[in-house]
C-alpha atoms as a PDB file:
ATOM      1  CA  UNK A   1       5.696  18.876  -9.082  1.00  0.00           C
ATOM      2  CA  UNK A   2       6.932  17.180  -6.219  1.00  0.00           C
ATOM      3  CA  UNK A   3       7.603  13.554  -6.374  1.00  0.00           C
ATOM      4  CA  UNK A   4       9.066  13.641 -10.331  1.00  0.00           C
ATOM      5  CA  UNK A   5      11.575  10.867 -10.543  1.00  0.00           C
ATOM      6  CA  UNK A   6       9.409   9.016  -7.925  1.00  0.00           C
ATOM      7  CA  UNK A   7       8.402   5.497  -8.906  1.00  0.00           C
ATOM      8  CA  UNK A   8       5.631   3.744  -7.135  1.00  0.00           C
ATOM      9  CA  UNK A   9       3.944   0.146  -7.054  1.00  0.00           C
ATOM     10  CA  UNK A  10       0.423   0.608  -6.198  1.00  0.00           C
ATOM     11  CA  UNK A  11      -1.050  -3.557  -5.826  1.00  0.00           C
ATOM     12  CA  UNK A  12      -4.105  -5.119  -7.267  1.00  0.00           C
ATOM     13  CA  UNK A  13      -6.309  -7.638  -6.779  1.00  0.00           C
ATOM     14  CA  UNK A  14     -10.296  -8.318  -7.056  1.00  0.00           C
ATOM     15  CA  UNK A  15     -12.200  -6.847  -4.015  1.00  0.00           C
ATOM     16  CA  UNK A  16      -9.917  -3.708  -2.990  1.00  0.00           C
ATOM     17  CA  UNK A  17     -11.519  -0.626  -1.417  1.00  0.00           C
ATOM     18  CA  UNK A  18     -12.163   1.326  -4.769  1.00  0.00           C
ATOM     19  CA  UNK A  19     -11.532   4.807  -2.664  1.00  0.00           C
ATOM     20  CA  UNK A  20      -8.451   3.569  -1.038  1.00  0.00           C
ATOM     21  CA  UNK A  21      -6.330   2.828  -4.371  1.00  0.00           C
ATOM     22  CA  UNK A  22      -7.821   5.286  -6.392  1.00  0.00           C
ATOM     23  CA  UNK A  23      -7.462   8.640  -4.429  1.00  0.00           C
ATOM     24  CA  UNK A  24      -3.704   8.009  -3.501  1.00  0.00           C
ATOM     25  CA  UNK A  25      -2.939   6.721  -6.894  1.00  0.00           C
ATOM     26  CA  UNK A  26      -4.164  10.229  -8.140  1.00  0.00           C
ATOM     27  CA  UNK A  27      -3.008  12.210  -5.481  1.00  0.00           C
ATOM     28  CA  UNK A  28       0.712  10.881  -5.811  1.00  0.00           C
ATOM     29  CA  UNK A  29       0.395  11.258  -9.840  1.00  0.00           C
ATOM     30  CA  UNK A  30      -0.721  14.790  -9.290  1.00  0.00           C
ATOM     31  CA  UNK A  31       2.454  15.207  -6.870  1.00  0.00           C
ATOM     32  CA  UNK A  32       4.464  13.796 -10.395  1.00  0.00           C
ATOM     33  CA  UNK A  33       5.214  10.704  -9.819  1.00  0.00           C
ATOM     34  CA  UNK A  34       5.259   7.311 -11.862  1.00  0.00           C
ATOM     35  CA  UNK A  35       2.492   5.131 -10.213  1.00  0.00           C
ATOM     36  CA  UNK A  36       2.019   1.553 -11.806  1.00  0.00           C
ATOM     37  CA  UNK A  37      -0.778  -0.078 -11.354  1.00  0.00           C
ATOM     38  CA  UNK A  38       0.621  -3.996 -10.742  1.00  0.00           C
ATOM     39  CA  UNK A  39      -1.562  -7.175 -10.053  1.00  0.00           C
ATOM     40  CA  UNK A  40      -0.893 -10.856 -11.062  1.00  0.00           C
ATOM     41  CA  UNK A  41      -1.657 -10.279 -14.779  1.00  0.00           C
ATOM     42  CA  UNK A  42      -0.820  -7.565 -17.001  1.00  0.00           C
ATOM     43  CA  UNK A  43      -3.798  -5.857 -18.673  1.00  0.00           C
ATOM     44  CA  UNK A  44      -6.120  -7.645 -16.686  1.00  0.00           C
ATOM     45  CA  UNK A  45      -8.938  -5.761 -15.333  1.00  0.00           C
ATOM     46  CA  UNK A  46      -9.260  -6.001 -12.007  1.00  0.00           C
ATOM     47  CA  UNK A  47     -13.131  -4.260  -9.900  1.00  0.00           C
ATOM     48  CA  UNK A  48     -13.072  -2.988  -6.667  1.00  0.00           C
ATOM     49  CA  UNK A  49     -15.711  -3.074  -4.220  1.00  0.00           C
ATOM     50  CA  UNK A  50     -17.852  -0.880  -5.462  1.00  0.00           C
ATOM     51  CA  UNK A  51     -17.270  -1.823  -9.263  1.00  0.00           C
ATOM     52  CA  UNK A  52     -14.964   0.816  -9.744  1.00  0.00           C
ATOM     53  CA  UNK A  53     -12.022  -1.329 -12.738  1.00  0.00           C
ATOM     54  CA  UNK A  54      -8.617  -1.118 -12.579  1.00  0.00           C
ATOM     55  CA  UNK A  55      -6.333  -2.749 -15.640  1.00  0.00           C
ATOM     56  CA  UNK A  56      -2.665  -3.694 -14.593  1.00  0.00           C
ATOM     57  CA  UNK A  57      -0.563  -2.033 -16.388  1.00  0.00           C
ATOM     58  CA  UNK A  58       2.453  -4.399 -14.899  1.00  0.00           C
ATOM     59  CA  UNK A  59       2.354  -8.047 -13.803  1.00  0.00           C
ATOM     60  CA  UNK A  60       3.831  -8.906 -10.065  1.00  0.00           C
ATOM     61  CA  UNK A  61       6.541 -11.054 -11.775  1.00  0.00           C
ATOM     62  CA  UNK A  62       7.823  -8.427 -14.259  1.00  0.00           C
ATOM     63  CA  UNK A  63       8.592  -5.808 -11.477  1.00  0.00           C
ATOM     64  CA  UNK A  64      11.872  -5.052 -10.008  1.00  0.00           C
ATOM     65  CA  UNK A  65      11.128  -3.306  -6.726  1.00  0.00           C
ATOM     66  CA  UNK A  66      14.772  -2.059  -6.812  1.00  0.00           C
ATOM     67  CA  UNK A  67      13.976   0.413  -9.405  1.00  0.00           C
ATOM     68  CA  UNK A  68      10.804   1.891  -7.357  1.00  0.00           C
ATOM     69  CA  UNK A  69      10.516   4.418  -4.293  1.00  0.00           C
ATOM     70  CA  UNK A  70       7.883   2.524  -2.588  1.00  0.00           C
ATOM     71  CA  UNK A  71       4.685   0.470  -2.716  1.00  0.00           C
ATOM     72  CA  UNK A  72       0.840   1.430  -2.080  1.00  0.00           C
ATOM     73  CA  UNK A  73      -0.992  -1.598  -0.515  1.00  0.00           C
ATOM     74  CA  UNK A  74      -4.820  -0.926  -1.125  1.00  0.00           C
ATOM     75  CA  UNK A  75      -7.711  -1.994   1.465  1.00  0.00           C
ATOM     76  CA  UNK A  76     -11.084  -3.902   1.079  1.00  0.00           C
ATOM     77  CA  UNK A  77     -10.314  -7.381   0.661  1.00  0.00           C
ATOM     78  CA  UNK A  78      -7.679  -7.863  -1.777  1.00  0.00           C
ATOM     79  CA  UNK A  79      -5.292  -7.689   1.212  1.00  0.00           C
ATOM     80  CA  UNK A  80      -6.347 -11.042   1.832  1.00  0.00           C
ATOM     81  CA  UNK A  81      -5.519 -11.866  -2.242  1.00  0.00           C
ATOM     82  CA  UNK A  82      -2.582 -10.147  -2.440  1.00  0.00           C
ATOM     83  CA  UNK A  83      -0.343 -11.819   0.566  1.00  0.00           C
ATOM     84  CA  UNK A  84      -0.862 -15.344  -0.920  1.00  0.00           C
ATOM     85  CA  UNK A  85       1.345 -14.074  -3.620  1.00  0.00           C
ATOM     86  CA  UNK A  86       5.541 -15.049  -2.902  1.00  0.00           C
ATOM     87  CA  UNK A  87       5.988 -12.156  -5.278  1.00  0.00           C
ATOM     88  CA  UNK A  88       3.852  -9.729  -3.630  1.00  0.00           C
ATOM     89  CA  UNK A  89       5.691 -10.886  -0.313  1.00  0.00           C
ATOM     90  CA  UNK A  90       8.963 -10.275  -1.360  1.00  0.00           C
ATOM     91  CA  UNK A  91       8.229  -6.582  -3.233  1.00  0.00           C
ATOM     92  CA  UNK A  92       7.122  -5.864   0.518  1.00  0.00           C
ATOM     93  CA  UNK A  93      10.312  -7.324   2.173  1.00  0.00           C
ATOM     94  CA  UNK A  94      12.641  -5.132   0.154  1.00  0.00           C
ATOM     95  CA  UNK A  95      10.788  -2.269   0.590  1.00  0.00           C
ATOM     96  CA  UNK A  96      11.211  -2.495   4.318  1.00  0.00           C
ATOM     97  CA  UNK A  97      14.980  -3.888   3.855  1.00  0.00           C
ATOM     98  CA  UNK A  98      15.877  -0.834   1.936  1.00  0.00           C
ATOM     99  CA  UNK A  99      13.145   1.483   4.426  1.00  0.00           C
ATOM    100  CA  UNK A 100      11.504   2.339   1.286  1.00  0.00           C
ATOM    101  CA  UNK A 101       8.087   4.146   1.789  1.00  0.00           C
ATOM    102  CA  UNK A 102       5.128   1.376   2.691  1.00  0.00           C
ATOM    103  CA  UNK A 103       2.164   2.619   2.299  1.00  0.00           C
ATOM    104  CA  UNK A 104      -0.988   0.846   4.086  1.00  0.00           C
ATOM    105  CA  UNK A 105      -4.503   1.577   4.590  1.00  0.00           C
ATOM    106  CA  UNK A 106      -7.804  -0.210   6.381  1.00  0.00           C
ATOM    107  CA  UNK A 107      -7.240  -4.304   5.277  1.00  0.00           C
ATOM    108  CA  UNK A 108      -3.952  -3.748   3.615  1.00  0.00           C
ATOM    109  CA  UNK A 109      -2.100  -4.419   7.253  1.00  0.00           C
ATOM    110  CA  UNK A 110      -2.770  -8.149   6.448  1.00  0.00           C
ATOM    111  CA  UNK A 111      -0.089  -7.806   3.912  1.00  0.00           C
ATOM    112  CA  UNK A 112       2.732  -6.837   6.044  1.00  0.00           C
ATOM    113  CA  UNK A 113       1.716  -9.152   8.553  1.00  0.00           C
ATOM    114  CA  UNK A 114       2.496 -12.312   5.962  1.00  0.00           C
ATOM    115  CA  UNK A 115       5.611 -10.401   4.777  1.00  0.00           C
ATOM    116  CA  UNK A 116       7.190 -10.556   8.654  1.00  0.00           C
ATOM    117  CA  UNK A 117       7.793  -6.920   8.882  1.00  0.00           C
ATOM    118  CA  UNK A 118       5.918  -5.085  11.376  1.00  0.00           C
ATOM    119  CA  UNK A 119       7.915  -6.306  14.994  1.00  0.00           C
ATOM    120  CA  UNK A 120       7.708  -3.350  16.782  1.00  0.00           C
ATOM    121  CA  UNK A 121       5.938  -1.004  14.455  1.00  0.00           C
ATOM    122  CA  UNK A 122       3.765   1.740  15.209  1.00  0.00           C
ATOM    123  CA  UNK A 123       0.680   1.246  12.844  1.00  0.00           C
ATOM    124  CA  UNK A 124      -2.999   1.405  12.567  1.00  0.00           C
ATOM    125  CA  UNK A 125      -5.573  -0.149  10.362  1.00  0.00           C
ATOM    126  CA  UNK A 126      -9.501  -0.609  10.421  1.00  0.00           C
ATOM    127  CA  UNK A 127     -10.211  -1.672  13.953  1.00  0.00           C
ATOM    128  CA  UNK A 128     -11.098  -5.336  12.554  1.00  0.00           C
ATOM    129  CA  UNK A 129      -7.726  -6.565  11.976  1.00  0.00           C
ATOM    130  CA  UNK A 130      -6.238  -4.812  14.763  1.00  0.00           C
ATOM    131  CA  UNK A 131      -5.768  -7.819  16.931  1.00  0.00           C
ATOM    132  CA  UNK A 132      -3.956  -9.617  13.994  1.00  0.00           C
ATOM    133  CA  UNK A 133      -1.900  -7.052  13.496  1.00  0.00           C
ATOM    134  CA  UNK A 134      -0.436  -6.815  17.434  1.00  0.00           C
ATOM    135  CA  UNK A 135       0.178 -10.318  17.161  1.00  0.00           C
ATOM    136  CA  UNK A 136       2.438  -9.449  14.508  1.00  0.00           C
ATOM    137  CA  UNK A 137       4.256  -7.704  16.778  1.00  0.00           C
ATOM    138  CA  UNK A 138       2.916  -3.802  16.026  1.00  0.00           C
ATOM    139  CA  UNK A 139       1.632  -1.071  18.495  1.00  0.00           C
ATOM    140  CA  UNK A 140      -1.369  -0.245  17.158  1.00  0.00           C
ATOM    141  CA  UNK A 141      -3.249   3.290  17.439  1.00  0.00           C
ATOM    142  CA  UNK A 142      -6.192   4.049  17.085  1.00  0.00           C
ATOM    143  CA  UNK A 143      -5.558   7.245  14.566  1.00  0.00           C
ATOM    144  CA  UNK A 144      -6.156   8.381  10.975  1.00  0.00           C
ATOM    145  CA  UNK A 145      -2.745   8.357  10.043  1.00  0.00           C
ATOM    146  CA  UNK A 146       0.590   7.284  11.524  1.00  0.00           C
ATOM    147  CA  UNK A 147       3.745   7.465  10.347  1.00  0.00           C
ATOM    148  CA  UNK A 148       6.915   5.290  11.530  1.00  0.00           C
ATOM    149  CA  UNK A 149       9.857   5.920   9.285  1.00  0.00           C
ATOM    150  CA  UNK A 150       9.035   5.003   5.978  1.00  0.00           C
ATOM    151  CA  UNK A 151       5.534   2.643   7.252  1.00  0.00           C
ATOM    152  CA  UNK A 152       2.475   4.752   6.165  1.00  0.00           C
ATOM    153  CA  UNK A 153      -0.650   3.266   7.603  1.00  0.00           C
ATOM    154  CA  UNK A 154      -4.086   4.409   7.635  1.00  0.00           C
ATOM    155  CA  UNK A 155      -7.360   3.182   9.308  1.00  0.00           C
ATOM    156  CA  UNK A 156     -10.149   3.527   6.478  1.00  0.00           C
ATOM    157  CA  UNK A 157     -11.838   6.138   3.626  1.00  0.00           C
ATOM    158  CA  UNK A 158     -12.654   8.978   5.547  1.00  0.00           C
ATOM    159  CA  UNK A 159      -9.264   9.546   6.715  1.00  0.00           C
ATOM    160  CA  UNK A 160      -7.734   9.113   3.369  1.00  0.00           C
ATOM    161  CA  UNK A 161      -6.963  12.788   3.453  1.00  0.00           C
ATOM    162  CA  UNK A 162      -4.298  12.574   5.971  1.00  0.00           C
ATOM    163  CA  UNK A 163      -3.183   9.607   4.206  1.00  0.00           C
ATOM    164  CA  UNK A 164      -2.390  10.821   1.484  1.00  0.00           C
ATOM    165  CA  UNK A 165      -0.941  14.057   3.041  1.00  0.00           C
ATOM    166  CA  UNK A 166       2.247  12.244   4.477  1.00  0.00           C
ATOM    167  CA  UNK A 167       2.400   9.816   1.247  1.00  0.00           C
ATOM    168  CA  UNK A 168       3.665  12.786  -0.791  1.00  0.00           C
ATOM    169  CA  UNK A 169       5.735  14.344   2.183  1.00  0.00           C
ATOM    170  CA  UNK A 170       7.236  10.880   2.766  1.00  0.00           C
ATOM    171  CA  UNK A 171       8.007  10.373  -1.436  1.00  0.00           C
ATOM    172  CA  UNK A 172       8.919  13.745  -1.269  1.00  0.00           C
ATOM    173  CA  UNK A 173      11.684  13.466   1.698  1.00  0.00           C
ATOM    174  CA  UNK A 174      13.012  10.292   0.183  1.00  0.00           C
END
């Protein structure tokens, strides 16, 4: 197994894109590592978009994103949810600080854009948000997956293959 010792903060919130947690969540815990599930309330159960539930098994407050590899930001629209949150905000800002692996997929580009991080980034998202993100600053593309340093973005479902193929080669080159 690849990624043992790996610890990874995967966010939730009502509303994300039920594919776009799920399948990386599994793919990474396949790979071996720890992936915990974190929204604003412990053991709250939180549905995606297509009813699919999700329980936190952490709170945002209790986690200290020193002792993780990296953070999973989910699509759909808890994006727009989860950057209202200071504590959601600041996991993001240390992951980039310390160029720990950020990964990003379809709405979850609205995160990083409230956490100041993506000046001069090469990214891409869903098409919808891709104006917001060059106004942060990014380059977008317009390709399933790119990778810039430890910034994993990806535009939607279908491509969550190649997603999830450099999430494990980034956890496992850090």
């Amino acid at each position: 197994m690849t990624l043992r010792g790996k610890k990874v903060i995967a966010l939730v919130e009502e509303d994300f894109e039920d594919l776009e947690l799920w399948v990386p969540v599994m793919r990474l815990r396949e790979e071996g590592a720890t992936v915990v599930l974190t929204g604003k309330e412990q053991g709250k159960t939180y549905y995606g978009k297509h009813g699919v539930p999700v329980e936190a098994e952490a709170a945002f407050e209790e986690i200290n994103a020193e002792e993780f590899d990296g953070i999973l930001v989910p699509g759909g629209w808890a994006p727009d949810k989860l950057r209202r949150y200071d504590d959601v905000i600041h996991m993001v800002k240390h992951m980039e600080e310390n160029k720990k692996i950020i990964g990003q997929i379809c709405h979850a580009g609205w995160v990083l854009v409230s956490a100041d991080i993506l000046q001069g980034k090469q990214v891409t998202s869903t098409p919808g948000i891709k104006d917001d993100l060059k106004n942060a600053g990014a380059v977008w593309h317009d390709e399933e997956v790119i990778v810039d340093g430890h910034v994993i973005s990806s535009r939607r479902p279908p491509d969550i293959p190649a997603y999830c193929r450099e999430l494990v080669q980034a956890f496992a080159d850090s």
